[in-house]
Every structure is written in structure tokens, then in C-alpha cells.
Protein backbone atom coordinates (compact mmCIF):
# COMPACT_ATOMS: atom_id res chain seq x y z
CA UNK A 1 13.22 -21.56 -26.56
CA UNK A 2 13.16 -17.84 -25.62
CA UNK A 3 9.67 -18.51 -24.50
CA UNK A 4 10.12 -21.76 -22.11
CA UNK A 5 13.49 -20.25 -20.49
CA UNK A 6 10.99 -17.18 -19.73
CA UNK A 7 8.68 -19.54 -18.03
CA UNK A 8 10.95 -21.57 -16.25
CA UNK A 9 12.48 -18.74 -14.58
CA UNK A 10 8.97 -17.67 -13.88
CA UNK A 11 8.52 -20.79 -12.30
CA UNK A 12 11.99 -20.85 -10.66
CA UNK A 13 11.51 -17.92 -8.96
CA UNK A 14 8.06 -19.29 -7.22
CA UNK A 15 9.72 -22.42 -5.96
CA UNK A 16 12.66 -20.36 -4.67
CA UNK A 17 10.34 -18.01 -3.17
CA UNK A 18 8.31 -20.57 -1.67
CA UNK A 19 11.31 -22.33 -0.40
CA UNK A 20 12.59 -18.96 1.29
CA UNK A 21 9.18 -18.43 3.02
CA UNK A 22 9.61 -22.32 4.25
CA UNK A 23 13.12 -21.54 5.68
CA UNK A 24 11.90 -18.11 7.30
CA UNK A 25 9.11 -20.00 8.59
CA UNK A 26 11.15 -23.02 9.89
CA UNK A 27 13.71 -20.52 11.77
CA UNK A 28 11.44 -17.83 12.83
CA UNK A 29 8.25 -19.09 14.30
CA UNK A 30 5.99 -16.11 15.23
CA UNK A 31 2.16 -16.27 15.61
CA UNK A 32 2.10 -12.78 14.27
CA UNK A 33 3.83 -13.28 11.04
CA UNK A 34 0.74 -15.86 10.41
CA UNK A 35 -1.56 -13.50 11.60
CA UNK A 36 -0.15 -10.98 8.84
CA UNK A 37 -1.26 -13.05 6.19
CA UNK A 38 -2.74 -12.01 2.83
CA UNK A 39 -7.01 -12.98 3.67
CA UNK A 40 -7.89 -10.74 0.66
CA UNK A 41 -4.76 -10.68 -1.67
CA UNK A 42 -5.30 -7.56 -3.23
CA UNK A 43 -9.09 -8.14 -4.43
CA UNK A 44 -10.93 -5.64 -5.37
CA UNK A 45 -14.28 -4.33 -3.16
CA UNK A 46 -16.31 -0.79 -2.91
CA UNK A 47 -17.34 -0.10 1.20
CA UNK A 48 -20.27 1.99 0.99
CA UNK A 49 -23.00 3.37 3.55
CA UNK A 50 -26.45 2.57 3.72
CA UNK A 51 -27.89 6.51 5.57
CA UNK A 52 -31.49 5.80 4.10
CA UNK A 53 -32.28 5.86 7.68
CA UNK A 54 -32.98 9.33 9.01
CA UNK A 55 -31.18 8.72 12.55
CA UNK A 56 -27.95 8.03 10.39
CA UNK A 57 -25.18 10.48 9.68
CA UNK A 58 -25.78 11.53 5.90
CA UNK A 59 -23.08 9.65 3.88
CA UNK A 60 -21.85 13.02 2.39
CA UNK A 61 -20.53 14.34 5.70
CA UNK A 62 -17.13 14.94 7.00
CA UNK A 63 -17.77 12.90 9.38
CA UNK A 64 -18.94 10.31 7.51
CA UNK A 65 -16.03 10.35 5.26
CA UNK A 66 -13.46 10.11 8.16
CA UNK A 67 -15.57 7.40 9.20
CA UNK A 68 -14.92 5.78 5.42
CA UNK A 69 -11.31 6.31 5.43
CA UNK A 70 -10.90 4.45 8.55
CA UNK A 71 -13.10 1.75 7.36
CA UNK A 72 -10.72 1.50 3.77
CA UNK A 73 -7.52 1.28 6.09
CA UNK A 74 -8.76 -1.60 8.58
CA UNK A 75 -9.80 -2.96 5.10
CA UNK A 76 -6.30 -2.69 3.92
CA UNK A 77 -4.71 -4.65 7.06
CA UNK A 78 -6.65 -7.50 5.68
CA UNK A 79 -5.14 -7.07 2.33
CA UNK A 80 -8.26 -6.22 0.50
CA UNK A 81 -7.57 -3.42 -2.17
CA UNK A 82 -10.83 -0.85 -1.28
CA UNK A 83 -12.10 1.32 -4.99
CA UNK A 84 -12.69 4.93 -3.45
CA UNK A 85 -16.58 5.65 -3.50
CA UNK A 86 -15.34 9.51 -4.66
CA UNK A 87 -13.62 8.30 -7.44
CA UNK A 88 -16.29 6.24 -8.56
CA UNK A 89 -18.96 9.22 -8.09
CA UNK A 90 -16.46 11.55 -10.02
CA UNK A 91 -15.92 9.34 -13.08
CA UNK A 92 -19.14 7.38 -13.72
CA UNK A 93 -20.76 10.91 -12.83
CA UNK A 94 -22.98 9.58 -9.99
CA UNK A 95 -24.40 11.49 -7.85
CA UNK A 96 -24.01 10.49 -3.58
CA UNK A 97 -25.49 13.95 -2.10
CA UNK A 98 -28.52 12.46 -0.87
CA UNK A 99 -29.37 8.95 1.27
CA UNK A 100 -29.30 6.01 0.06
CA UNK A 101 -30.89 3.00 0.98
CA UNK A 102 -28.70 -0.62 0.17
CA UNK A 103 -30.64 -1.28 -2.59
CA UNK A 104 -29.68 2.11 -4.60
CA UNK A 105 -26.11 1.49 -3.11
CA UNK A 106 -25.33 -1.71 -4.33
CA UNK A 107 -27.23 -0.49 -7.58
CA UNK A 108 -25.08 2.17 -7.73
CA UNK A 109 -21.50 -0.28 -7.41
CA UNK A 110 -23.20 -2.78 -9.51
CA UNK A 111 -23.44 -0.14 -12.24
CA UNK A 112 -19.58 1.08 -12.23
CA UNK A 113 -18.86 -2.65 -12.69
CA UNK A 114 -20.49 -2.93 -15.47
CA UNK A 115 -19.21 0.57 -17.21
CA UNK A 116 -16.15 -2.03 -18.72
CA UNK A 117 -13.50 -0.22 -16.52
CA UNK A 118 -11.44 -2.39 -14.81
CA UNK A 119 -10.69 -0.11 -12.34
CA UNK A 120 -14.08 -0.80 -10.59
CA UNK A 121 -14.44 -4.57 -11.48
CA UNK A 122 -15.39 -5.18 -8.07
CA UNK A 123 -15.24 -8.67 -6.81
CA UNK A 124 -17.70 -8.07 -3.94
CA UNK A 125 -19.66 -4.77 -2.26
CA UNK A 126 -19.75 -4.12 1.24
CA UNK A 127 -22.67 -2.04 2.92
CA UNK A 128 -22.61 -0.78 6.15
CA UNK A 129 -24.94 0.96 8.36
CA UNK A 130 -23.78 3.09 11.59
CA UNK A 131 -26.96 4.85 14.02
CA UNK A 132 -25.81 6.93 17.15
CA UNK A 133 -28.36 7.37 19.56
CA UNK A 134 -28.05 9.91 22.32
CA UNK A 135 -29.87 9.05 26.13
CA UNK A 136 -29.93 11.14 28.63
CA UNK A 137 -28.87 10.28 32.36
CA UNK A 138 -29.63 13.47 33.82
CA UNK A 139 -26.01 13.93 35.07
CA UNK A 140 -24.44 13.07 31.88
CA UNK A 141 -25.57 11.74 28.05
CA UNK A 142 -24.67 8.50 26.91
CA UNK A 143 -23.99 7.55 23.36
CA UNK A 144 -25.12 4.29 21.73
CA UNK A 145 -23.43 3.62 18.28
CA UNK A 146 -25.46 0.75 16.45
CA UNK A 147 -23.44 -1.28 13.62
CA UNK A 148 -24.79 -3.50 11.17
CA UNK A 149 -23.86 -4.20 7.29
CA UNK A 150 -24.64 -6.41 4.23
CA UNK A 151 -21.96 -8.04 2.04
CA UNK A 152 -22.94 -8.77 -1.78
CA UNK A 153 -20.10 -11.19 -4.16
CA UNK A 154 -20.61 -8.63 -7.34
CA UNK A 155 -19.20 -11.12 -9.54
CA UNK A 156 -21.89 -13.54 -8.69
CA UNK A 157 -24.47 -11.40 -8.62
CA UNK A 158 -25.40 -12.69 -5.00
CA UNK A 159 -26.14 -11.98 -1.47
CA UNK A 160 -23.36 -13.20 0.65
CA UNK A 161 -24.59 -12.90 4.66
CA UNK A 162 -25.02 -9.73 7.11
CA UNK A 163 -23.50 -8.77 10.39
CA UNK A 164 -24.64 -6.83 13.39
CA UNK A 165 -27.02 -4.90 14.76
CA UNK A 166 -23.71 -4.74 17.20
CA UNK A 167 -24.09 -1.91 19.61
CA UNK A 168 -21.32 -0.08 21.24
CA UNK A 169 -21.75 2.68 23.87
CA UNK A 170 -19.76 5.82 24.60
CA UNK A 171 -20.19 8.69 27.01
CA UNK A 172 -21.29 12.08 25.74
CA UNK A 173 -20.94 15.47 27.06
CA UNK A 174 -24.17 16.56 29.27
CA UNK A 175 -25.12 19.35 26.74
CA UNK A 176 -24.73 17.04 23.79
CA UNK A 177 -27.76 17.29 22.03
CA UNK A 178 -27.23 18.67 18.75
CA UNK A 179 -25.77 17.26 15.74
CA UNK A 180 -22.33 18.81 15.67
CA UNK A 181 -21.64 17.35 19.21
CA UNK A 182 -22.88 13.89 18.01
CA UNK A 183 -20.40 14.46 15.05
CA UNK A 184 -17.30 15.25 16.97
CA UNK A 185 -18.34 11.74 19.15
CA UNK A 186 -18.39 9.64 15.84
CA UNK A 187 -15.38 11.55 14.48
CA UNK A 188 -13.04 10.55 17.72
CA UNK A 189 -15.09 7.27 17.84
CA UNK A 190 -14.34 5.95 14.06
CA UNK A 191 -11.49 4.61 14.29
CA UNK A 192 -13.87 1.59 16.85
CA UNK A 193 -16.70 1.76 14.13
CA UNK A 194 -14.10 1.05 11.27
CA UNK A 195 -12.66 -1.96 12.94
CA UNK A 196 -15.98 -3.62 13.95
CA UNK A 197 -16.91 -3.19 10.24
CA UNK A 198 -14.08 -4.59 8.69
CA UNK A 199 -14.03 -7.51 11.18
CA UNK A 200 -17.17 -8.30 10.60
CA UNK A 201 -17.51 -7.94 7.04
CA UNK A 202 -13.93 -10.16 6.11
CA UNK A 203 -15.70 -13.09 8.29
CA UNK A 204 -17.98 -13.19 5.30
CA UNK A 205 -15.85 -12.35 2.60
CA UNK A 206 -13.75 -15.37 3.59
CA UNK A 207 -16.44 -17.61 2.08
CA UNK A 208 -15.44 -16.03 -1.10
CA UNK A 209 -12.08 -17.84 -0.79
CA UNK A 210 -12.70 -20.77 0.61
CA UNK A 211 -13.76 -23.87 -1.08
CA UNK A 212 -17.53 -24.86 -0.89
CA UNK A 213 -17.00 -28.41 -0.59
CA UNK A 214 -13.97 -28.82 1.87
CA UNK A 215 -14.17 -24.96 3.52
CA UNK A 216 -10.20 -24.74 3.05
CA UNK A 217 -8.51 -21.86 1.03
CA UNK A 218 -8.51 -22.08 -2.65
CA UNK A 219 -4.97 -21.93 -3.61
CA UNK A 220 -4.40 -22.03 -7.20
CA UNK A 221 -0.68 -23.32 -8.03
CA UNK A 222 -0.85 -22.23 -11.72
CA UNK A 223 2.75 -22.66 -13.43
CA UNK A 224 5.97 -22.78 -11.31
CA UNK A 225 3.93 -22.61 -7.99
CA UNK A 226 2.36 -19.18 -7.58
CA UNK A 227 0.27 -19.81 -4.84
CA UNK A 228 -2.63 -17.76 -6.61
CA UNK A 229 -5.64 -16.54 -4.58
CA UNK A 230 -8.09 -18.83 -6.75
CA UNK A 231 -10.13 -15.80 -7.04
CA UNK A 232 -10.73 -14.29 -10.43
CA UNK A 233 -8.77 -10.10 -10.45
CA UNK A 234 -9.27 -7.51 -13.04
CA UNK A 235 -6.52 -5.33 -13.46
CA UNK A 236 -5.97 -2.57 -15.82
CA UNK A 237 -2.97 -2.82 -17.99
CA UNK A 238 -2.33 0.66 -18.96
CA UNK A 239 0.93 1.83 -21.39
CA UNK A 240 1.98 5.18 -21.63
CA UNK A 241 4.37 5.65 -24.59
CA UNK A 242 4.67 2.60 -26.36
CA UNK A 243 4.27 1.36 -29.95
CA UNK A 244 1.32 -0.66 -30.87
CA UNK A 245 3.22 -3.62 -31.94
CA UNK A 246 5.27 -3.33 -28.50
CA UNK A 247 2.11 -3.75 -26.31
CA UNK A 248 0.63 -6.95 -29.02
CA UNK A 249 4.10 -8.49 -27.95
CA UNK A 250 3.62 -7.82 -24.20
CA UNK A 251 -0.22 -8.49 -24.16
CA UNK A 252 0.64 -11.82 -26.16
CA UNK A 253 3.15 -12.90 -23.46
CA UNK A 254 1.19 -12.17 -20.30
CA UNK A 255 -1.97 -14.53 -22.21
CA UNK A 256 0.69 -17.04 -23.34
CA UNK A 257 3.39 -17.80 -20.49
CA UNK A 258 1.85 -15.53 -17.05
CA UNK A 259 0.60 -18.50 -14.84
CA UNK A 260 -3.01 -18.22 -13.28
CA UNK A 261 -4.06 -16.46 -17.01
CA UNK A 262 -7.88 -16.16 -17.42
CA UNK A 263 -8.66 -13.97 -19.64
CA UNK A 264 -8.01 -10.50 -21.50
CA UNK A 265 -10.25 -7.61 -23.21
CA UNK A 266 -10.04 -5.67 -25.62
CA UNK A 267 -7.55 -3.09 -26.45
CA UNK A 268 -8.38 0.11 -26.01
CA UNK A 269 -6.67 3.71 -27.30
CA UNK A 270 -4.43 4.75 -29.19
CA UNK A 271 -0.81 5.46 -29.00
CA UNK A 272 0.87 6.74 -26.95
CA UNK A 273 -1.93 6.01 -24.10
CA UNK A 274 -3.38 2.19 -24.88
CA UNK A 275 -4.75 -0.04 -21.81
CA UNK A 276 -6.77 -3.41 -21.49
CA UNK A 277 -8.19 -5.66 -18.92
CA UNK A 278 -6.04 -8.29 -17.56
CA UNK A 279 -8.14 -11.25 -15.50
CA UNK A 280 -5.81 -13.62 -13.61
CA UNK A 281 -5.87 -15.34 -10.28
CA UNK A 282 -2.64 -14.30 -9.79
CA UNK A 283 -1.46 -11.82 -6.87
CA UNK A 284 -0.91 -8.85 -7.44
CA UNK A 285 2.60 -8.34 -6.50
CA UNK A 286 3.49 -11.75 -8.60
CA UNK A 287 2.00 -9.79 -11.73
CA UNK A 288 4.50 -6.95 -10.75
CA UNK A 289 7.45 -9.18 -10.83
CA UNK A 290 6.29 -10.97 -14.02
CA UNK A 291 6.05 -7.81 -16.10
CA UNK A 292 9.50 -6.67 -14.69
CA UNK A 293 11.25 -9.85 -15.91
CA UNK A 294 9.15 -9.52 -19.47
CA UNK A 295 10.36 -6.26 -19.92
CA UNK A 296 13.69 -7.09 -19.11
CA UNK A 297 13.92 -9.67 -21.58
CA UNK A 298 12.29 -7.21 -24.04
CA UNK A 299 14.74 -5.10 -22.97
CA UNK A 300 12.84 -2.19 -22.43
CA UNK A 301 15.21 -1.10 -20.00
CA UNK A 302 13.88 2.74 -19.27
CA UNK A 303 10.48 1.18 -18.53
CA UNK A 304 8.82 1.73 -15.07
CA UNK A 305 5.65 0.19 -13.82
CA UNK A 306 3.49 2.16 -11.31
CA UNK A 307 1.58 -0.20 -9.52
CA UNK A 308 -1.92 1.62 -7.62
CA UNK A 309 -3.97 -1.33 -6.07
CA UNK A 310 -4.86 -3.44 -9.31
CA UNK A 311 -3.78 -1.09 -12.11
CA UNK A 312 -0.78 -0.77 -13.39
CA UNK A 313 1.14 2.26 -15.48
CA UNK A 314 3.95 0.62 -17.74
């Protein structure tokens, strides 16, 4: 009994929900609220460059890491949840101080998917490519910015589609010629490369939620109504604190009565830090609420959950 009045208020609270959104909707009507939409609920991707070419700005640059930072936050409008390239480098131990062509890139995110954290359980790899040219006008230089990319679904092991060449031109002081004026260009200009490239890339990562046969959004229900993504998340349960038997109780519940359930690994650690993998098509701000009202009924009451993209601190 303690179990099915969990899961009906579970379910309660997405068929409330869902009716509140109707109302809102009903009431409110606003293009932009629709526009606002979750395209990427909170999956998982890595944005990396491709600077094999030599015209390219190396990939270790400042500018090329404003560049990335732009890129993650037009990546976040969409509500995609970008793993930081830096943090991947500084745990797996890789290496990114010299070029890279795609192939060693997606090599590269293919590998820290596989290292069994699910911090960088990717669901698909972006690659983008970004060439300035400078011409000269003789009363001025013009700048040419060339964008072009490559998105892989990691999960599938597969090529998904490309974008670009799309070019984009900018004027450039007269004595531009060197590389730290061509820097400063990109710098103020990155903000224009990072939305092309997210545009661009979410048109194809749309076919990774979207039904093959009917090309309409997978929506996955799961119990009480959740209005899942349909596409598969890793996140990282990790407790800080607790007693073993406390987190069996808590992993056994999210497997048992958490709608859109898929799967679970292995526990790892020891007390008092223990985390697992948690897959689930469920959102990632549903998962949030679910663990609040298990702990609750626990009551755990001096619990807190930090939630940071798909991990979360209990």
C-alpha cells in the first residue's frame, strides 16, 4: 500500500501538471511560450572542434574557447545539457593541445563514453568546423568566416547528417593581417558563429527525437503521464552520507515505482560517498521531483539534492 499511494501521487502530480499547462495554455496564448519549448530535454551531448585544418583557429585558444562557451549556451536555449570538453580532458586525462581532425574527435568523445561514467554518457557528439579567411580590398580587409559541422548519435554508434560550408562575412581593420587581429574579429564575432552552429546542428539532432515512421515527437507517457522525452538519459545518482541499506531502499524504489525506468548499474563506493547510473526516459526535472517526494516519504527530511545537468548529489 505504501508503495501504490507513492505512485499514484506520482502519477497525480503529472495529470495535475499537465492539466495546469492546458489551462495556462488555454488562457495565455503566446507563440513564444511554444517557441520556449524543451527540443532537447536535458540530453546529454559533447560540442567539439574539428582545427585539423591549418587555416583554423587551434582548438586550445582563448579564442577558441570563448567561441565554445558561446556555442554550449545557444546549446542550452535549446535545452540540450552540453558535457564540458575541459572536464572531459581533465578526468579521462586526454590530451586536446594539438589539432584534431573529426575522426580523433569523435574518437576521443566516443572513448569518455565508454570509461562507465555517467557523467559523459553522451547521447550524441557534435563537431564543428569554423575557417576565417582574410581578403584584401586595398582600402579595407574583409573577413570571411566559413561554418560547417558533423553530428554523430553516440548511442547508436552512427553518423547522423552535416551542415554548412555556410559562409558569413565581416569587415576587418586595413592592417589586419596577423593572427591576433583575426582573433579579436572571431572573439567579438562568436557570439554569430555559436548561433549558426547550434541552429544548424539541433535541425539534425531533432531526428533523434522524432519517430522514424510518422516523423512526430516521441513522447513516452510512462506511469501517471510524464510526458518523457522517449530518449534513453544516463544520470549519475550520487549519495553523500548515507547508509548502504538507505541507498538499496532508494535505488530499489526509483527501479520499482519511477515511471519511464530503463535500467540501472552497478553500485559503486563505499560509504559515505556511493553513486550509480540511473537510465530513464524521464526529464530531468521530473526525476528531481520524484526523488524529493521519495525522500519525503523516507523521511529523510535534512536531505538536499544538487541537481548539475544530469547528475545529481543527494
Amino acid at each position: 500500500m505504501f508503495e501504490g499511494n507513492r505512485l499514484l501521487r506520482l502519477a497525480c502530480k503529472g495529470w495535475l501538471g499537465a492539466m495546469l499547462l492546458a489551462v495556462t495554455a488555454c488562457a495565455v496564448p503566446s507563440p513564444s511560450l511554444a517557441q520556449q519549448g524543451a527540443t532537447g530535454t536535458d540530453i546529454p551531448i559533447i560540442v567539439m572542434a574539428d582545427d585539423s585544418d591549418q587555416v583554423s583557429i587551434p582548438s586550445n585558444s582563448s579564442v577558441s574557447k570563448y567561441i565554445n562557451t558561446k556555442i554550449k549556451e545557444q546549446f542550452s536555449r535549446y535545452h540540450y545539457y552540453v558535457v564540458s570538453q575541459d572536464a572531459v580532458a581533465a578526468n579521462q586525462g586526454f590530451d586536446f593541445n594539438r589539432r584534431m581532425d573529426s575522426a580523433a574527435v569523435l574518437r576521443a568523445a566516443m572513448m569518455a563514453k565508454k570509461s562507465g561514467q555517467p557523467e559523459f554518457d553522451v547521447r550524441a557528439v557534435v563537431i564543428y568546423k569554423v575557417y576565417p579567411r582574410i581578403k584584401d580590398l586595398g582600402f579595407a580587409k574583409q573577413m570571411t568566416i566559413e561554418i560547417a559541422g558533423e553530428i554523430h548519435d553516440a548511442d547508436a554508434n552512427r553518423y547522423i547528417g552535416d551542415f554548412g560550408p555556410m559562409s558569413r562575412t565581416f569587415p576587418a581593420p586595413a592592417d589586419c593581417n596577423d593572427v591576433a587581429c583575426i582573433s579579436a574579429v572571431m572573439r567579438d564575432k562568436a557570439g554569430d558563429v555559436a548561433a549558426i552552429v547550434a541552429d544548424e546542428a539541433r535541425k539534425k539532432l531533432a531526428l533523434l527525437t522524432k519517430d522514424a515512421a510518422t516523423g512526430a515527437p516521441i513522447v513516452s507517457p510512462g506511469a501517471g503521464g510524464t510526458g518523457g522525452s522517449g530518449l534513453l538519459t544516463t544520470y549519475n545518482i550520487r549519495f553523500e552520507n548515507f547508509q548502504m541499506q538507505d541507498v538499496f531502499k532508494i535505488k530499489g524504489v526509483m527501479e520499482g515505482e519511477f515511471p519511464d525506468f530503463i535500467r540501472s548499474g552497478k553500485v559503486t563506493g563505499s560509504e559515505p560517498i556511493v553513486e550509480y547510473g540511473y537510465v530513464s526516459k524521464a526529464p530531468q526535472n521530473k526525476l528531481l521531483e520524484w526523488l524529493y517526494v521519495l525522500l519525503g516519504d523516507m523521511q529523510i527530511r535534512d536531505a538536499k539534492v544538487i541537481a548539475e545537468g544530469n547528475t545529481f548529489s543527494i
